[in-house]
Protein backbone atom coordinates (compact mmCIF):
# COMPACT_ATOMS: atom_id res chain seq x y z
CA UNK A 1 28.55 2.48 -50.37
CA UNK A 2 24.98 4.20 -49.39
CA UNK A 3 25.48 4.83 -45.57
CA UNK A 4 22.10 5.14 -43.81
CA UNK A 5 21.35 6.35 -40.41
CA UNK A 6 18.84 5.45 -38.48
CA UNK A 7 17.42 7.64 -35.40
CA UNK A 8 15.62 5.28 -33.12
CA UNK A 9 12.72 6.23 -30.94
CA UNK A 10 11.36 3.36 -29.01
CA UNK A 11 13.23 0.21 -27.54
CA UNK A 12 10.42 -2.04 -26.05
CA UNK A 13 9.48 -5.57 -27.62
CA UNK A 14 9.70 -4.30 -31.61
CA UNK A 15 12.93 -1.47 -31.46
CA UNK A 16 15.00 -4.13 -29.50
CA UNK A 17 14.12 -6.92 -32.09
CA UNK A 18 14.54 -4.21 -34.60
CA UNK A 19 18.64 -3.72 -33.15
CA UNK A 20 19.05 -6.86 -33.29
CA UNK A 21 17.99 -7.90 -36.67
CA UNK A 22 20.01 -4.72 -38.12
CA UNK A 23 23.23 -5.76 -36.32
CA UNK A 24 22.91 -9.21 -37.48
CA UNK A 25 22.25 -8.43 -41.12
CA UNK A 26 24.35 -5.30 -41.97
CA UNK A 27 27.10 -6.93 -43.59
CA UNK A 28 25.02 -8.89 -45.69
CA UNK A 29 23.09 -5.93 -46.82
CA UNK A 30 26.21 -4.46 -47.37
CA UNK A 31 27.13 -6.97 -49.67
CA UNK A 32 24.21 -7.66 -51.91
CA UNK A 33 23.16 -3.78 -51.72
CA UNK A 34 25.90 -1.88 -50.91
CA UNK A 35 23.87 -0.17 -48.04
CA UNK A 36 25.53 0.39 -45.07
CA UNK A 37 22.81 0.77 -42.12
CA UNK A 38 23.91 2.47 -38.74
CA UNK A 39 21.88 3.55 -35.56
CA UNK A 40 24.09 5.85 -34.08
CA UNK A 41 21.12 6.85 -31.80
CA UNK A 42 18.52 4.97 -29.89
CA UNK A 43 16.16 6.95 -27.39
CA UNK A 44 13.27 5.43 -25.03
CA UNK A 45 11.07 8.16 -23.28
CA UNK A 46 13.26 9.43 -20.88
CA UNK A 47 17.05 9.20 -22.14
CA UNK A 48 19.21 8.64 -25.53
CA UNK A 49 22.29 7.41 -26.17
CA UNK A 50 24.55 8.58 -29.00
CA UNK A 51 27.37 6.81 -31.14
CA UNK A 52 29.27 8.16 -33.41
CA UNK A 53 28.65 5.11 -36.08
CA UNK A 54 26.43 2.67 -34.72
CA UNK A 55 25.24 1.06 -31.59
CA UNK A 56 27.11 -2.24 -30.40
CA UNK A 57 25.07 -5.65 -29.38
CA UNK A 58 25.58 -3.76 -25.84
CA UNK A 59 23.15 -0.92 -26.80
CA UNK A 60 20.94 -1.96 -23.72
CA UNK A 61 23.56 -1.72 -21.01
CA UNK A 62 24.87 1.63 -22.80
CA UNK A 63 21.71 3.15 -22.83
CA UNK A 64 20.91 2.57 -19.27
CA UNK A 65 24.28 3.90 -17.72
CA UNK A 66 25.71 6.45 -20.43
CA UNK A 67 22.00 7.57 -22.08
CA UNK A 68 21.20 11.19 -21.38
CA UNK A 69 18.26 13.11 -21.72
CA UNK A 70 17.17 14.61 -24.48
CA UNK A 71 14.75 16.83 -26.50
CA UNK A 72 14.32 16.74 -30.14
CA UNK A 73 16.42 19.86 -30.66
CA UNK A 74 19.33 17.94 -29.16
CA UNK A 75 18.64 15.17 -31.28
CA UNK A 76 18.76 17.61 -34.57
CA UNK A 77 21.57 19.63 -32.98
CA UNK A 78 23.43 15.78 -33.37
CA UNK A 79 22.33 14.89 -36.42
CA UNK A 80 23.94 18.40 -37.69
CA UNK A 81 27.07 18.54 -36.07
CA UNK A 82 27.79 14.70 -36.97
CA UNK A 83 26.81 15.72 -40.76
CA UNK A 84 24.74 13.11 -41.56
CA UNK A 85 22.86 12.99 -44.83
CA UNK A 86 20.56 10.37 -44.83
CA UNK A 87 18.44 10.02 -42.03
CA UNK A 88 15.59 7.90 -41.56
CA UNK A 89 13.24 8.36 -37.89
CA UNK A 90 12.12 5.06 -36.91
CA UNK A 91 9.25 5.34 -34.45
CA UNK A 92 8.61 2.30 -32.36
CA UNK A 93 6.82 3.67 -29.53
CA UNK A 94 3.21 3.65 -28.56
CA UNK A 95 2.77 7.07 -28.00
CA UNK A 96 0.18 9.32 -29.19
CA UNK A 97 2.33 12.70 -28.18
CA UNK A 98 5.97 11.47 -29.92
CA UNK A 99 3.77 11.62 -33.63
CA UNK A 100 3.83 15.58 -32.83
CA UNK A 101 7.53 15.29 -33.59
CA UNK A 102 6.99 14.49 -37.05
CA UNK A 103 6.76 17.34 -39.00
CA UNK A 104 9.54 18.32 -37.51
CA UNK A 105 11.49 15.63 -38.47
CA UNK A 106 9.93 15.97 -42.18
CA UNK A 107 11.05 19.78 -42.65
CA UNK A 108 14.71 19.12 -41.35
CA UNK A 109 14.94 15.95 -44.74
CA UNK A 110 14.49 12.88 -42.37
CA UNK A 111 12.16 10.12 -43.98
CA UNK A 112 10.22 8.41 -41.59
CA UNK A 113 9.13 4.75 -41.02
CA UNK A 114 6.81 3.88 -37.97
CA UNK A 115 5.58 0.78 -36.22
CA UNK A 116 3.30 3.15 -34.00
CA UNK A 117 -0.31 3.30 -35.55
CA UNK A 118 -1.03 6.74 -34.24
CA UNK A 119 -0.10 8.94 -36.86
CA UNK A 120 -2.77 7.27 -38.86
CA UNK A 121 -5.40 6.84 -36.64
CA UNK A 122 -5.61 10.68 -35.15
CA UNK A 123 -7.72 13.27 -36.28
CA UNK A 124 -8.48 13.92 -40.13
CA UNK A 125 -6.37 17.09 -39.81
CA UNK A 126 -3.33 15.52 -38.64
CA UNK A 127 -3.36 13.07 -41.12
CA UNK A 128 -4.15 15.43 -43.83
CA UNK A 129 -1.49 18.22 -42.78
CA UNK A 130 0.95 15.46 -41.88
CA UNK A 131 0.63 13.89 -45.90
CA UNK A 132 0.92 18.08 -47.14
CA UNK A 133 3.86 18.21 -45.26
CA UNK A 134 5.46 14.78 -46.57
CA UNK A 135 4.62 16.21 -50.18
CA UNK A 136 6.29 20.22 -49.71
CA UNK A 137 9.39 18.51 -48.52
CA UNK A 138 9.74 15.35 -51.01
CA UNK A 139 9.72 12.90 -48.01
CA UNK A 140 8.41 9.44 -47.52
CA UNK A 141 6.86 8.32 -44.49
CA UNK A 142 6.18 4.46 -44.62
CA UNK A 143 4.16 2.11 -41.93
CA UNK A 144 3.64 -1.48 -43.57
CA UNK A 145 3.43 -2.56 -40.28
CA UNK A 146 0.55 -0.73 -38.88
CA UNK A 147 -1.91 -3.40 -40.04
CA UNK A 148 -0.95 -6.98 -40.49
CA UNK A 149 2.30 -6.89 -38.32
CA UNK A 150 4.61 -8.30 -41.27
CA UNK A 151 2.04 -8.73 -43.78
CA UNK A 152 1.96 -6.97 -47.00
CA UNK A 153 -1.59 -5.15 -46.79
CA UNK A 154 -1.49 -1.84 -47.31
CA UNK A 155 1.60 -2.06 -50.32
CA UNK A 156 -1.17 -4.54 -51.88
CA UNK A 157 -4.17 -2.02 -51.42
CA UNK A 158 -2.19 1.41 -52.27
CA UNK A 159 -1.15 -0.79 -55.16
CA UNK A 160 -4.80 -1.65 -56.13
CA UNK A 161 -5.59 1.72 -55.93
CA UNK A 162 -3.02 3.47 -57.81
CA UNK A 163 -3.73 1.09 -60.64
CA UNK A 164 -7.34 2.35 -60.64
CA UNK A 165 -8.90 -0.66 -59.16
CA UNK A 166 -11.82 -0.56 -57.38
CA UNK A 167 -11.57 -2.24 -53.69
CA UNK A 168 -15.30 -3.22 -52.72
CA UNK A 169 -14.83 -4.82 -48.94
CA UNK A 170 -11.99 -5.63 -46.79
CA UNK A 171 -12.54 -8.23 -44.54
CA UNK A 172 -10.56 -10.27 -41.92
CA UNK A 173 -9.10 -10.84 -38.92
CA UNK A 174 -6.73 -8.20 -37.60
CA UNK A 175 -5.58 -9.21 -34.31
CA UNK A 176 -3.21 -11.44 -33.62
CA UNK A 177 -4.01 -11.88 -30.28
CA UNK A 178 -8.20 -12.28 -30.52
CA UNK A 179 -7.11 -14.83 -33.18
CA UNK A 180 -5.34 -16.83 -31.01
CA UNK A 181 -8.38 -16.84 -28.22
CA UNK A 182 -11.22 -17.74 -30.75
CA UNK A 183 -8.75 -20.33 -32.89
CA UNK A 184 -8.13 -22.36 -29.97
CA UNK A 185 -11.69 -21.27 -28.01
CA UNK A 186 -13.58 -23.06 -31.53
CA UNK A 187 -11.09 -26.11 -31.36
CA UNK A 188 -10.43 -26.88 -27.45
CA UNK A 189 -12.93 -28.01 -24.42
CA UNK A 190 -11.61 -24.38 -22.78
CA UNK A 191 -12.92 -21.77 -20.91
CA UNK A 192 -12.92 -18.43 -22.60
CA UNK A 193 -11.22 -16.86 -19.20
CA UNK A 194 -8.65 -19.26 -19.48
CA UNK A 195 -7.74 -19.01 -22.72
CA UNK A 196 -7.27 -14.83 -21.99
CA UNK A 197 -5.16 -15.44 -19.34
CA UNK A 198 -3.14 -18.01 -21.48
CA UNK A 199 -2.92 -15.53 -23.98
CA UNK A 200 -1.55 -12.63 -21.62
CA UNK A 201 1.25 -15.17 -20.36
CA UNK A 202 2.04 -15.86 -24.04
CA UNK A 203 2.57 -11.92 -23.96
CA UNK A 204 -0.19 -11.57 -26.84
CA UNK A 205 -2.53 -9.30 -25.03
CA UNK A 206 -2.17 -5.97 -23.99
CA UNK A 207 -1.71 -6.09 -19.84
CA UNK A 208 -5.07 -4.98 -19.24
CA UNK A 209 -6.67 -7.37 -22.17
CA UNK A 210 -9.78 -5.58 -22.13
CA UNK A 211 -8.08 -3.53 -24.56
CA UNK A 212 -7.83 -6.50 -27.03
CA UNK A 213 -11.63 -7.21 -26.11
CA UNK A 214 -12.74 -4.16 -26.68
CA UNK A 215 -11.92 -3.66 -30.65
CA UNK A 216 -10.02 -0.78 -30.53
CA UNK A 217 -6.98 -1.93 -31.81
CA UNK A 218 -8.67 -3.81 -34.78
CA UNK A 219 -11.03 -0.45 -35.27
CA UNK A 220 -7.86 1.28 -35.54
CA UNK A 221 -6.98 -0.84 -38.23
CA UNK A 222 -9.41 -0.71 -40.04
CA UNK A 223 -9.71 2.86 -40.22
CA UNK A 224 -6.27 2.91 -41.10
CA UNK A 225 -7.34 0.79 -44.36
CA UNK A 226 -10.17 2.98 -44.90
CA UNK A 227 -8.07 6.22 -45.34
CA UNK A 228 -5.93 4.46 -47.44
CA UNK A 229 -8.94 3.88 -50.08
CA UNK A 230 -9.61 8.05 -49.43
CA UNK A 231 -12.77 7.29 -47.23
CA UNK A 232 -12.97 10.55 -45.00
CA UNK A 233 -13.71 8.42 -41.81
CA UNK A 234 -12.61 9.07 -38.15
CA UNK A 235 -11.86 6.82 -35.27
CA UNK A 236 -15.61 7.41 -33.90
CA UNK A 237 -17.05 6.05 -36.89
CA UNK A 238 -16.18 2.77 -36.54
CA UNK A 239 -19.39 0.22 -35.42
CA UNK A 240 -17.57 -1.51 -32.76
CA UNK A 241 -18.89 -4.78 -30.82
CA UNK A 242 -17.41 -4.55 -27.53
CA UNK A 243 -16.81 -7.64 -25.66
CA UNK A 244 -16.46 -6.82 -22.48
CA UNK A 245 -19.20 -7.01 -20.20
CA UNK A 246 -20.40 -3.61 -18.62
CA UNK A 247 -19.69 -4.35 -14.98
CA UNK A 248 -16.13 -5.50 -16.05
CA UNK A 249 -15.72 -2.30 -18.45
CA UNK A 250 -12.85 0.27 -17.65
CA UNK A 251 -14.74 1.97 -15.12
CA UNK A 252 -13.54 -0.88 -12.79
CA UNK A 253 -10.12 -1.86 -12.04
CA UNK A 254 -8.19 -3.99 -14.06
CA UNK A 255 -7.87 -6.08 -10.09
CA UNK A 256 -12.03 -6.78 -10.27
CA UNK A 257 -11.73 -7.32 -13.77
CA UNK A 258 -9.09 -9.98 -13.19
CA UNK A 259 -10.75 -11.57 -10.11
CA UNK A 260 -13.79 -11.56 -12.05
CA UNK A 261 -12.69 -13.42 -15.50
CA UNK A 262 -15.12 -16.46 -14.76
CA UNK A 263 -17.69 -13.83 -15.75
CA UNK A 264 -16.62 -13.78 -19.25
CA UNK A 265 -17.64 -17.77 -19.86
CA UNK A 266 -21.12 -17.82 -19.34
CA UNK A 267 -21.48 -15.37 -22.62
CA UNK A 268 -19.04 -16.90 -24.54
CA UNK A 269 -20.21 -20.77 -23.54
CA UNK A 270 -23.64 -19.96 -24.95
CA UNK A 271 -21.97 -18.30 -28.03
CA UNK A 272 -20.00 -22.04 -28.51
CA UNK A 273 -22.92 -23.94 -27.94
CA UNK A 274 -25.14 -21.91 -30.45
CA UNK A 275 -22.91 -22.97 -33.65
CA UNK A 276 -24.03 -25.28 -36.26
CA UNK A 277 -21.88 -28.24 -37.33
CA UNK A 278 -18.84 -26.81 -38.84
CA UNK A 279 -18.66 -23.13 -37.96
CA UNK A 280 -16.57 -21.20 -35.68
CA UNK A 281 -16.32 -17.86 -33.92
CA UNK A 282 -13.71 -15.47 -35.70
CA UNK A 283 -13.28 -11.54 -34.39
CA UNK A 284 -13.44 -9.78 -37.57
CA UNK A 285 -12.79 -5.94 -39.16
CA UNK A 286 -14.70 -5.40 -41.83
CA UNK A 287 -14.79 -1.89 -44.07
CA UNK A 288 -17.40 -1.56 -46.92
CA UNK A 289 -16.24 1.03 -49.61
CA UNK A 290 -19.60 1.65 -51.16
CA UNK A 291 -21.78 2.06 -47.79
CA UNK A 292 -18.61 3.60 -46.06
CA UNK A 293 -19.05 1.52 -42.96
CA UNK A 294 -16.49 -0.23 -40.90
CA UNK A 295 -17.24 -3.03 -38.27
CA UNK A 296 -15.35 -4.49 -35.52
CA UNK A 297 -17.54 -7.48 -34.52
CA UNK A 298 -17.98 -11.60 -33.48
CA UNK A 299 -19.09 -13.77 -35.96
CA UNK A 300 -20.14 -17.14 -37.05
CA UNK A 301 -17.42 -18.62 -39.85
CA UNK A 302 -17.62 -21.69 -41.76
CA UNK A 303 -14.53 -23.72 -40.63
CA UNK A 304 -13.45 -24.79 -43.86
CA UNK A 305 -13.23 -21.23 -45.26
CA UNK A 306 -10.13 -18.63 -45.43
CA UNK A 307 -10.66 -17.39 -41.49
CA UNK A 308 -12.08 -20.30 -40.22
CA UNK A 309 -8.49 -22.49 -41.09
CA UNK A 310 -6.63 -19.92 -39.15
CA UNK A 311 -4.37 -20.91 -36.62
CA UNK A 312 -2.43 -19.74 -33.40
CA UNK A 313 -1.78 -15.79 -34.03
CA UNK A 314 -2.32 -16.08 -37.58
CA UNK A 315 -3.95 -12.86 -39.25
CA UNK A 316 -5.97 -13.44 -42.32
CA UNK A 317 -7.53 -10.67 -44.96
CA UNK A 318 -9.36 -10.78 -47.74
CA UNK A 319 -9.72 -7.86 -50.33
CA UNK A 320 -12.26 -7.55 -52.71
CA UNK A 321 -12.43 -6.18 -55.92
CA UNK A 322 -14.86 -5.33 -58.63
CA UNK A 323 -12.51 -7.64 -61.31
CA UNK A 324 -12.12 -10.15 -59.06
CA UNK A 325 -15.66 -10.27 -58.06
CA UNK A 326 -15.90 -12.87 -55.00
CA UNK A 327 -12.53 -14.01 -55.29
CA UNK A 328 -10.97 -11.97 -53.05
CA UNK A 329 -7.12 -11.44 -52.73
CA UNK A 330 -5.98 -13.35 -49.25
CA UNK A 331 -3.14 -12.00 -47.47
CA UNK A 332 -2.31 -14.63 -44.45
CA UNK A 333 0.09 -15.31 -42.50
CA UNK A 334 1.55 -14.47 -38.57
CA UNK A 335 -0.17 -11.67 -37.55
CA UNK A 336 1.70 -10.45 -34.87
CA UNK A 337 4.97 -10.92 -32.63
CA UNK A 338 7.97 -8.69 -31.67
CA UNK A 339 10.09 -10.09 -34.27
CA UNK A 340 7.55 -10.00 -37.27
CA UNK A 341 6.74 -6.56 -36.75
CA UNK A 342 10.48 -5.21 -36.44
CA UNK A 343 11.15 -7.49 -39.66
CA UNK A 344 8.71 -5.39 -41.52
CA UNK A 345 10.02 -2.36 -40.09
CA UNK A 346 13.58 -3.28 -41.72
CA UNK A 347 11.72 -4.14 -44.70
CA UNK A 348 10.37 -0.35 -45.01
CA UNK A 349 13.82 0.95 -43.40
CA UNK A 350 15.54 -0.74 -46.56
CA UNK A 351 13.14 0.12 -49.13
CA UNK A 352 13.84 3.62 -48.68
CA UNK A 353 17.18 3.11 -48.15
CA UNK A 354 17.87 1.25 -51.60
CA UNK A 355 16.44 4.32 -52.98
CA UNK A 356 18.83 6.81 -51.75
């Protein structure tokens, strides 16, 4: 029996799913794989809390009252004194800072599988030395989840690649959350404001949803698939349509913005009422290999095609090749949620650990 332990950083929306879905199918992994997955320690940004196996169905309650804080030393100085052997970092935060950590983690044999993007979508250098690093130790560092939630995007393009064939355009829509607004802003007598604030109550935007409005996230994304295809491109080269209005940009409060959502319909209105018979408004990323450019942008969709059938939250993509032509590859399905996301994080998490 293969016994895996997993160092947890992160417990909001996706490491909490993640605990759960690891308690609930360890004895069946045991079974059919003979893998035997702990989490002897979970950390948010303050405080961890250590077992000496794994963490019960009580981990919340135990980390609030008996979690201590930490530094990564103390972590290491853990890991070492309880002798484990294989160690896998699973980062499920947000933060740009706890990425810093990773080399770290790299030189002292600790794979690595992350829901956070922004490992992959900092500097060129980072990303280089980081990939350097993974190859002088022999370690794997895997992020399915990055693009597509649950979705199987970049295995397909590294895949494609690898093989030695030639991706021409990826094209589709990233978010699961500006999916959701245009889906039901095409199909429903709604106004565009009311739809947003729907969608925050559905917990699909970010709190301040000018962050969803404003591309990053997809442009993120999609530089994430560019650097995958070896296109040298940074975060600032992405052409990114903005959809927030300047007065209700983030040099105002997210307060005015909210009181001032109405402002958003007029736009969007004349947007709906500018469509032919049978189109639709999709949000879209879209990365060209041979021009090199990537776009974040609104457009017009017949309804019939690929993105124009999506529905609720789906995500949708579309890879092309130069065998396949115009026939691209589509990857759809949900394209985001809490529990999606941490089910492709297990899905990483026991890839490598089938492999020990």
């Amino acid at each position: 029996m293969k016994k895996i332990h997993i160092v947890l950083f992160g417990v909001g929306n996706v490491g909490s799913a993640l605990i759960d879905q690891i308690l609930e199918g360890r004895d069946l992994l045991k079974k059919n794989s003979k893998v035997e997955l702990n989490i002897p320690i979970v950390a948010n940004s303050t405080k961890a809390f250590f077992e000496e196996k794994c963490v019960r169905p009580s981990w919340g309650t135990d980390l609030k009252y008996f979690g201590v804080q930490y530094n990564i030393d103390k972590i290491l100085g853990y890991i070492k004194k309880e002798g484990f052997k294989k160690v896998i970092v699973v980062d499920a935060t947000a933060s740009d800072e706890f990425v810093e950590n990773y080399s770290t983690f790299i030189k002292n044999g600790f794979d690595i599988v992350a829901s956070n993007k922004s490992a992959n979508m900092g500097s060129t250098y980072f990303y280089n030395n980081l990939r350097r690093d993974l190859n002088k130790y022999n370690k794997q560092f895997l992020y399915e989840t990055n693009v597509g939630a649950g979705l199987p995007i970049i295995e397909t393009l590294q895949g494609l690649h690898a093989s030695g064939e030639k991706v021409t355009k990826v094209r589709g829509v990233f978010s699961g959350s500006m999916s959701y607004i245009f889906n039901e802003f095409s199909k429903q007598n709604k106004m565009f404001a009311s739809l947003l604030e729907e969608a925050g109550i559905l917990g699909l935007t970010e709190r301040d949803p000018r962050i969803d409005l404003s591309g990053i996230d997809v442009a993120g994304k999609l530089l994430i698939l560019a650097r995958e295809l070896q296109l040298k491109k940074e975060l600032t080269d992405v052409k990114i349509e903005n959809l927030v209005p300047k007065h209700l940009s983030r040099f105002s409060s997210l307060t005015y913005f909210k009181n001032n959502l109405s402002d958003l319909n007029i736009e969007f209105d004349e947007l709906k009422e500018g469509l032919k018979p049978g189109e639709v408004l999709r949000h879209i990323g879209e990365l060209n290999v041979q021009s090199g450019s990537l776009e974040v942008k609104l457009v017009r969709e017949n309804e019939n095609s690929a993105i124009g059938r999506l529905k609720n939250t789906d995500a949708s993509f579309e890879i092309f090749t130069e065998s396949n032509g115009d026939h691209p590859i589509i990857i759809q399905g949900a394209g985001a949620g809490s529990a999606v996301a941490a089910r492709g994080v297990l899905a990483d998490i026991t890839k490598l650990a089938v492999k020990y």
